[in-house]
Protein backbone atom coordinates (compact mmCIF):
# COMPACT_ATOMS: atom_id res chain seq x y z
CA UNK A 1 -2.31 39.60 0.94
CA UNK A 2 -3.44 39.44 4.47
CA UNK A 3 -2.05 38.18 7.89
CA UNK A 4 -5.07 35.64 7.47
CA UNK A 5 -4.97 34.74 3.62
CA UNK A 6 -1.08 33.41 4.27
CA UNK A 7 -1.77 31.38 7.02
CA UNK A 8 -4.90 30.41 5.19
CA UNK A 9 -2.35 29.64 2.15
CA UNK A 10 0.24 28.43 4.74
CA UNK A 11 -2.33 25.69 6.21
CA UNK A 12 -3.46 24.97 3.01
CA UNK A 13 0.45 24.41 1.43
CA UNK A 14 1.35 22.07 4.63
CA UNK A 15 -1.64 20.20 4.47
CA UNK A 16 -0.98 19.61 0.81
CA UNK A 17 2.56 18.38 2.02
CA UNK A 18 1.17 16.23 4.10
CA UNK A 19 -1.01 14.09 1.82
CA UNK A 20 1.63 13.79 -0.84
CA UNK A 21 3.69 11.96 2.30
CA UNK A 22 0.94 10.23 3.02
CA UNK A 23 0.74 8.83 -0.09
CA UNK A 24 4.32 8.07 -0.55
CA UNK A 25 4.46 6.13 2.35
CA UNK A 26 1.76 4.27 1.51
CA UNK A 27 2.64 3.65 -1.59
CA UNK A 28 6.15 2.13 -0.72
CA UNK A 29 4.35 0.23 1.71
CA UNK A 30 2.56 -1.45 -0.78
CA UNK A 31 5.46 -2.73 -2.73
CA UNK A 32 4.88 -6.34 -4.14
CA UNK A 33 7.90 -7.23 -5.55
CA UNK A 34 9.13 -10.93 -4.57
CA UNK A 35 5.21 -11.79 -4.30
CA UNK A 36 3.74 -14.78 -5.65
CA UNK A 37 0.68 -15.20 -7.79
CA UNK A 38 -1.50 -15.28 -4.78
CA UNK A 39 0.00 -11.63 -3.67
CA UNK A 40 1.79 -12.95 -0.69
CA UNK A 41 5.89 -12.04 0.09
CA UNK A 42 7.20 -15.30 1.29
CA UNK A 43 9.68 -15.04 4.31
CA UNK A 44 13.20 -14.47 3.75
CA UNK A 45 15.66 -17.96 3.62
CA UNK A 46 19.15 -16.86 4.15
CA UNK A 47 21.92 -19.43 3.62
CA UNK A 48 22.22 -21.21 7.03
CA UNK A 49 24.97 -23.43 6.70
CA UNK A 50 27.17 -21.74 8.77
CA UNK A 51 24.90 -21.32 12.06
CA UNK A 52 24.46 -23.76 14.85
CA UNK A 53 21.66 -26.57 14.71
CA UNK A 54 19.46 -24.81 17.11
CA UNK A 55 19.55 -21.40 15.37
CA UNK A 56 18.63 -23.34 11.88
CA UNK A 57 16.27 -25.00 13.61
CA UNK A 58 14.34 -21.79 15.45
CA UNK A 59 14.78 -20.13 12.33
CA UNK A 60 12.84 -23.04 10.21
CA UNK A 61 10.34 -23.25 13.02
CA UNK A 62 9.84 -19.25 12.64
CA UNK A 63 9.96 -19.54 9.33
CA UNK A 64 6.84 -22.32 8.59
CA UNK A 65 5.15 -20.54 11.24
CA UNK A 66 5.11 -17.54 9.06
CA UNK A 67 4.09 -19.92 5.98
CA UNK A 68 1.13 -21.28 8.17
CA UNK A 69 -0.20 -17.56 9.05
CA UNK A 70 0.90 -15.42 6.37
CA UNK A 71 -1.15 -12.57 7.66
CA UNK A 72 0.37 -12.99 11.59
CA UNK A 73 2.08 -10.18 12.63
CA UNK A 74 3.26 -11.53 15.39
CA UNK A 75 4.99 -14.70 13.33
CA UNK A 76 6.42 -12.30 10.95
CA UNK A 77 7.51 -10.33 14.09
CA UNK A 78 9.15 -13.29 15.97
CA UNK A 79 10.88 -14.76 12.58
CA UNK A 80 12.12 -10.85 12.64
CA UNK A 81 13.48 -10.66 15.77
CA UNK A 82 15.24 -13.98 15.34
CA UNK A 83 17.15 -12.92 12.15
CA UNK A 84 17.67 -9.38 14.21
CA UNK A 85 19.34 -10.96 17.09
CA UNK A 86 21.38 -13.75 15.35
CA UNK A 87 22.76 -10.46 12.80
CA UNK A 88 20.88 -11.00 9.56
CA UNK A 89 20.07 -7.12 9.02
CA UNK A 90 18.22 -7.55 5.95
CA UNK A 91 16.16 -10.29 6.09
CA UNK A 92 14.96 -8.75 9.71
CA UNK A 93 14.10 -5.74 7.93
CA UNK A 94 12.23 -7.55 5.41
CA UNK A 95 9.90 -9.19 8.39
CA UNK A 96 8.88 -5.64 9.65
């Protein structure tokens, strides 16, 4: 085999890589579980009981924003931020 043919076969092998990461990824993006029978993930609603009134509060505000736009980036993005800040790991991780 030639200097040409590997990298040829070399290209061809990382390329191959490639998509089959490609698809992975977009495949565990596209994870539904937790989805209702329309499709969409409704926001995370961690016990609250303990936090201060206006934490609860931002968080429900946040939280029917999200319900209102679904689709909003930015309202998933704000309610994540607020759950990232206040130190709810996993329901911030869940809004990314």
């Amino acid at each position: 085999m030639g200097r040409a043919s590997m990298r040829a076969s070399r290209r061809t092998t990382s390329v191959a890589a490639l998509v089959l990461c490609a698809a992975a990824a977009t495949a565990a993006g596209c994870d539904r579980r937790g989805a209702g029978d329309d499709g969409r993930v409704p926001p995370p609603a961690p016990d609250v009981a303990g936090v201060e009134a206006p934490l609860a509060r931002a968080l429900a505000e946040a939280t029917a924003e999200v319900d209102r736009a679904p689709r909003s980036a930015a309202a998933w993005g704000r309610l994540g931020v607020l759950f990232d800040i206040h130190d709810f790991p996993e329901e911030a991780v869940a809004c990314y």
